[in-house]
N, C-alpha and C. Protein backbone atom coordinates (compact mmCIF):
# COMPACT_ATOMS: atom_id res chain seq x y z
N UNK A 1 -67.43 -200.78 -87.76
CA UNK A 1 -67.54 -199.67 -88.67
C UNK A 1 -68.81 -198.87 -88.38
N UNK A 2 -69.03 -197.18 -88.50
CA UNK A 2 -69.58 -196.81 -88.49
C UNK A 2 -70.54 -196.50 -89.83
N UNK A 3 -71.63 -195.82 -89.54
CA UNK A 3 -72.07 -195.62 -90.89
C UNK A 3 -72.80 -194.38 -91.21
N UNK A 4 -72.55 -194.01 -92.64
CA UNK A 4 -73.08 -192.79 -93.30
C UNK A 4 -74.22 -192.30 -94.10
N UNK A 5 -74.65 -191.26 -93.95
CA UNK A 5 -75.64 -190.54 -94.61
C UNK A 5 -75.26 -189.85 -95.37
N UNK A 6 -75.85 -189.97 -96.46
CA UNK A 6 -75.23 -189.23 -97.92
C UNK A 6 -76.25 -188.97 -98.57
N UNK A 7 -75.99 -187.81 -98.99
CA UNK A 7 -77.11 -186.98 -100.19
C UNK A 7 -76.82 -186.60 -101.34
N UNK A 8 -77.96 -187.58 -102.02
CA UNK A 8 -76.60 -187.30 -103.66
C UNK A 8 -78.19 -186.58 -104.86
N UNK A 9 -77.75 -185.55 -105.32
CA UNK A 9 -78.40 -184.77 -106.24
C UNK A 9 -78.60 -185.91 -107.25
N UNK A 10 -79.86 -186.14 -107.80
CA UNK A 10 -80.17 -186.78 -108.87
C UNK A 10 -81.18 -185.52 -110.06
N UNK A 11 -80.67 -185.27 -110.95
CA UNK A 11 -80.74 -184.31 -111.85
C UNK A 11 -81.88 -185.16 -112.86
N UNK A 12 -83.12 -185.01 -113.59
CA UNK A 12 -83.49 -185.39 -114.54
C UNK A 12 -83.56 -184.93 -115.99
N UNK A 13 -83.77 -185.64 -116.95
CA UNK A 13 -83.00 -185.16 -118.14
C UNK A 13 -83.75 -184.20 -118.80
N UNK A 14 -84.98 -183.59 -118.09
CA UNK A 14 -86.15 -182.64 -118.96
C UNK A 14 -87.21 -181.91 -117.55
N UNK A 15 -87.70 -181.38 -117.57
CA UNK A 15 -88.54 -180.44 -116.78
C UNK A 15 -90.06 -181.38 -117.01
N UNK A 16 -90.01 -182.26 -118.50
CA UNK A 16 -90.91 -183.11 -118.91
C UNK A 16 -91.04 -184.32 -117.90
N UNK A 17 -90.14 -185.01 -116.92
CA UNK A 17 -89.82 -186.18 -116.30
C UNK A 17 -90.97 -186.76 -115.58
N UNK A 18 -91.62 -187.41 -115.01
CA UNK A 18 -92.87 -187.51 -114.23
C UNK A 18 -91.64 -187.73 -113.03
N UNK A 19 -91.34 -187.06 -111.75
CA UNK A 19 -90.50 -187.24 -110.68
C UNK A 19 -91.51 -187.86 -110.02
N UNK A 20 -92.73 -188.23 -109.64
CA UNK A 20 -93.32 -189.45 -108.74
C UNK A 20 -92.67 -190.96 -109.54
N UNK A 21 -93.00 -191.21 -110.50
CA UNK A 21 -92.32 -192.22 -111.22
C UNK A 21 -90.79 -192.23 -111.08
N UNK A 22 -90.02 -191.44 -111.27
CA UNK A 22 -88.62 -191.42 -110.86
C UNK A 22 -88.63 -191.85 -109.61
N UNK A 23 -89.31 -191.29 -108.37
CA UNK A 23 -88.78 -191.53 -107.54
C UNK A 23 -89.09 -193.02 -107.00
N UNK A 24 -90.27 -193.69 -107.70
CA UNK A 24 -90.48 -195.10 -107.79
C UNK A 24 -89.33 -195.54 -108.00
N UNK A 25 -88.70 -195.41 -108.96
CA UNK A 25 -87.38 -195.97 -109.55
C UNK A 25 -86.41 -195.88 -108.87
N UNK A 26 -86.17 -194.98 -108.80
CA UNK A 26 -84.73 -194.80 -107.16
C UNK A 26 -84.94 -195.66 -106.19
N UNK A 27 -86.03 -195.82 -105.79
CA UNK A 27 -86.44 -196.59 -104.47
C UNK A 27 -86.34 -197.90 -104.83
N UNK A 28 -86.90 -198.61 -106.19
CA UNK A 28 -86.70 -199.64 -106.30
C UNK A 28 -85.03 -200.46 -106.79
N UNK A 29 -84.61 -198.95 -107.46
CA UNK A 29 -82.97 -199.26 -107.76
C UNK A 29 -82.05 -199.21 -106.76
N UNK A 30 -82.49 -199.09 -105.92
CA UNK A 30 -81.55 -199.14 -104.62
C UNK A 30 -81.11 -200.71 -104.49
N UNK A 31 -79.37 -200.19 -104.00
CA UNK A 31 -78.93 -201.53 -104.00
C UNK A 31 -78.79 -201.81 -102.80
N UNK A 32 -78.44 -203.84 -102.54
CA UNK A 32 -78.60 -203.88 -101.32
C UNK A 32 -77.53 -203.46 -100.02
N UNK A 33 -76.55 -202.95 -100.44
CA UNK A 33 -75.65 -202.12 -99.46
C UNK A 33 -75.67 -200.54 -99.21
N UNK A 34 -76.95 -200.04 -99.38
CA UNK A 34 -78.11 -198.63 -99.48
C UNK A 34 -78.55 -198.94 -98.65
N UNK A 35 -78.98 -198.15 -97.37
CA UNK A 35 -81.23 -198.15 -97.14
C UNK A 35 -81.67 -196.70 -97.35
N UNK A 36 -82.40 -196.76 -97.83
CA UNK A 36 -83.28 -195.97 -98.99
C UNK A 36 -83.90 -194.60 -97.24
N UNK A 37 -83.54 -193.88 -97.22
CA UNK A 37 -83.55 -192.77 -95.93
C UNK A 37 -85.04 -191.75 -96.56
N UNK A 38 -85.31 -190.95 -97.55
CA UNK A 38 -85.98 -189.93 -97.96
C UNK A 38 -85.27 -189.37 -99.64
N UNK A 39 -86.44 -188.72 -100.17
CA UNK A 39 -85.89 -188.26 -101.18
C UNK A 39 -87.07 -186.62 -100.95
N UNK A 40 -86.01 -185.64 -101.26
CA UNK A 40 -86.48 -184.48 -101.48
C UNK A 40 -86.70 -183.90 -102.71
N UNK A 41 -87.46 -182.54 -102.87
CA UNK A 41 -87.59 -181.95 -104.41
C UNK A 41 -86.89 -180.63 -104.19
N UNK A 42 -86.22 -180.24 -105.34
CA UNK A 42 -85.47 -178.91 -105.05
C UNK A 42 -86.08 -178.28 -106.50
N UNK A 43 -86.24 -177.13 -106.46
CA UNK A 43 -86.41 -176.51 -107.91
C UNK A 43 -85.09 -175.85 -108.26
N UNK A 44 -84.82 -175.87 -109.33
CA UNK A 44 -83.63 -175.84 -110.16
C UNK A 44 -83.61 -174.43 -111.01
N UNK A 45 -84.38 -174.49 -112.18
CA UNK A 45 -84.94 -173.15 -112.69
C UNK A 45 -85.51 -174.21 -114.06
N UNK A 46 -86.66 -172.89 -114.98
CA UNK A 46 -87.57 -172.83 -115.47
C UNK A 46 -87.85 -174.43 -115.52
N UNK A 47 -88.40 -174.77 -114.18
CA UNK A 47 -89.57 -176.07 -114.87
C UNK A 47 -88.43 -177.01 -114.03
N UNK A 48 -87.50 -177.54 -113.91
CA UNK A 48 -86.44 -178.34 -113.69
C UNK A 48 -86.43 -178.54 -111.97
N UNK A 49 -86.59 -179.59 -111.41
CA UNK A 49 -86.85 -179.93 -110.53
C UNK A 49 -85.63 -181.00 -110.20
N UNK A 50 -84.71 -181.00 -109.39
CA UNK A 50 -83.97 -182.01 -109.49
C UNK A 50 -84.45 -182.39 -107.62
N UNK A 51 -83.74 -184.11 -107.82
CA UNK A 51 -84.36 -185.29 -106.68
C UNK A 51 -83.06 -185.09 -105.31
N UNK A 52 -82.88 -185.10 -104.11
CA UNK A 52 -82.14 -184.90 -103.06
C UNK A 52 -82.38 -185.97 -102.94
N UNK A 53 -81.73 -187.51 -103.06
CA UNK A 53 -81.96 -188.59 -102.28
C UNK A 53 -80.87 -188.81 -101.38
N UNK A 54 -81.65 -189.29 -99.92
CA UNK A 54 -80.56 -189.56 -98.47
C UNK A 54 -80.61 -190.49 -98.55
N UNK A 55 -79.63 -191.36 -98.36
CA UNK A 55 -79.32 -192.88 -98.46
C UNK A 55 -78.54 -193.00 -97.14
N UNK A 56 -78.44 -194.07 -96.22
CA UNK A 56 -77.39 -194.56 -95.74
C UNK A 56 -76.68 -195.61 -95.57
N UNK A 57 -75.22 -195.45 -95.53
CA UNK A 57 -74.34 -196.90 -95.99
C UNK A 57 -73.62 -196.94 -94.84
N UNK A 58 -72.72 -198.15 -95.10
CA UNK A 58 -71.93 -198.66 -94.11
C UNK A 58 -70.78 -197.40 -94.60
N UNK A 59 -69.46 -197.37 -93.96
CA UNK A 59 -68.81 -196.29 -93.84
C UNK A 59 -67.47 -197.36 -94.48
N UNK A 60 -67.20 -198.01 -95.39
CA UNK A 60 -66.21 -198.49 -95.53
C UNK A 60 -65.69 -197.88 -97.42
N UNK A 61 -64.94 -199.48 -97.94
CA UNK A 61 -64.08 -199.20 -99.32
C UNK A 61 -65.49 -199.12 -100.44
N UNK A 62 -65.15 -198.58 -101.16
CA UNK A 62 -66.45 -198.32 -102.07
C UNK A 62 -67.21 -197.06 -101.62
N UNK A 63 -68.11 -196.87 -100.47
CA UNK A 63 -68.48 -195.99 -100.18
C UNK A 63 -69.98 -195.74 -100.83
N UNK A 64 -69.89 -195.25 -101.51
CA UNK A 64 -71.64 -194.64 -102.62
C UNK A 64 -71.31 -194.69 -103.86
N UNK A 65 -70.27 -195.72 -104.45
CA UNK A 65 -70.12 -195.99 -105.20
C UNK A 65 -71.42 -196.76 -106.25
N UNK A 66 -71.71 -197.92 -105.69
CA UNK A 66 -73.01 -198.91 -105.38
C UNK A 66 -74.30 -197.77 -106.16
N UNK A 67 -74.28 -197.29 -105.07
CA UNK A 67 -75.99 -196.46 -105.08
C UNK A 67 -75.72 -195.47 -106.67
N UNK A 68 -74.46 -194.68 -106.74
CA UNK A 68 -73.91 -193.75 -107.79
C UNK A 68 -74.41 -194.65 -108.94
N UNK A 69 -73.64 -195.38 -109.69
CA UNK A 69 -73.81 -196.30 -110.60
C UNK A 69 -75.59 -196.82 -111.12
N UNK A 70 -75.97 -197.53 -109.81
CA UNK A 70 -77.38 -197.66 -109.89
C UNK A 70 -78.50 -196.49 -110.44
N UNK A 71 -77.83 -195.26 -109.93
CA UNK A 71 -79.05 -194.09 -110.22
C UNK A 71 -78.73 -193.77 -111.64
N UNK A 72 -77.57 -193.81 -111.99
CA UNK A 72 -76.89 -193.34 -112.95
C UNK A 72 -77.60 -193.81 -114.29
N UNK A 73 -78.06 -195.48 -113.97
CA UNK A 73 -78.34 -196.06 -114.95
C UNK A 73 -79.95 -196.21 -115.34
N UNK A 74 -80.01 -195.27 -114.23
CA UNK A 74 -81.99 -195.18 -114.29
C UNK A 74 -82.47 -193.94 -115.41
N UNK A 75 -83.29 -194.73 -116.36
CA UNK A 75 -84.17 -193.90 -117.03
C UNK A 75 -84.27 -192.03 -116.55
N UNK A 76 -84.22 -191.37 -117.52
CA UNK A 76 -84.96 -190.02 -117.40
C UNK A 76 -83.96 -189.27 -116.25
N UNK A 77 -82.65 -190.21 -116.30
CA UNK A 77 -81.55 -189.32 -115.11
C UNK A 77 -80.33 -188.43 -116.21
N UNK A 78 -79.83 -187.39 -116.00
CA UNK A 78 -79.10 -186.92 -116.83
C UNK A 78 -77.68 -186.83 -115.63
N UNK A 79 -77.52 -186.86 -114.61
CA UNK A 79 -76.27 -187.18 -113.63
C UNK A 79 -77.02 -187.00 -112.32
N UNK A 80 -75.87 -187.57 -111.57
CA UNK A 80 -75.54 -187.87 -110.30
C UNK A 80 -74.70 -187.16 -109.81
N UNK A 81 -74.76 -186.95 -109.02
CA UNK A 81 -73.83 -185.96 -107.86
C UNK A 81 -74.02 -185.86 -106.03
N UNK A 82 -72.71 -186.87 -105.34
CA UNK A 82 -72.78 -186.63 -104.28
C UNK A 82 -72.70 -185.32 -103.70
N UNK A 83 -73.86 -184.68 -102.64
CA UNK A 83 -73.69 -183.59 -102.27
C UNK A 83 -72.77 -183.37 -101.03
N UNK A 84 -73.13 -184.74 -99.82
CA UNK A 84 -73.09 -184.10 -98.81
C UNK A 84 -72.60 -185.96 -98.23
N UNK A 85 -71.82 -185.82 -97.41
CA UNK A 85 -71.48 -187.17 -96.68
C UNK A 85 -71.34 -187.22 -95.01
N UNK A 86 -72.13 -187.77 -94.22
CA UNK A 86 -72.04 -187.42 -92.94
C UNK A 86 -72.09 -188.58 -91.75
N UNK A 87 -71.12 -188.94 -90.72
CA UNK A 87 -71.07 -189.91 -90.51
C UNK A 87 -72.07 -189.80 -89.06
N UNK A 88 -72.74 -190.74 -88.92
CA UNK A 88 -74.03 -191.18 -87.98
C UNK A 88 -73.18 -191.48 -87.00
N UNK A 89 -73.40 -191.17 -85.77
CA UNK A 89 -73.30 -191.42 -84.03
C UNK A 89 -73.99 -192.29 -83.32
């Protein structure tokens, strides 16, 4: 099996969020069928900063299911959203 890079929008629930601390959290909520690639900052509008985290997985059943769930359930997140799925060579 090959494997994928995926970028999934992590949204926080206030413009208030400390995103260095979030992104502690992502990194440590990563599960073990993830490896934790980079996380970017995007500005959103007034104040709202949402997280670009690249993850990459194995390319099989489930998929980013795993990692989805995990972020989902982290503090100061208001959703998840895969952006982008791309398979590695």
């Amino acid at each position: 099996m090959s494997d994928v890079v995926a970028t999934m929008k992590i949204m926080p629930e206030s413009p208030d969020v400390d995103l260095e601390a979030l992104k502690a959290d992502i990194q440590a909520a990563m599960p073990d069928d993830a490896e934790f690639h980079k996380i970017d900052e995007e500005p959103i509008a007034f104040g709202l900063t949402a997280l670009n985290l690249m993850f990459i997985i194995e390319d099989g059943e489930g998929g980013t299911e795993s990692t989805e769930e995990a972020m989902a359930k982290l503090n100061d997140v208001a959703s998840v959203e895969i952006t982008d799925t791309r398979r590695l060579m």
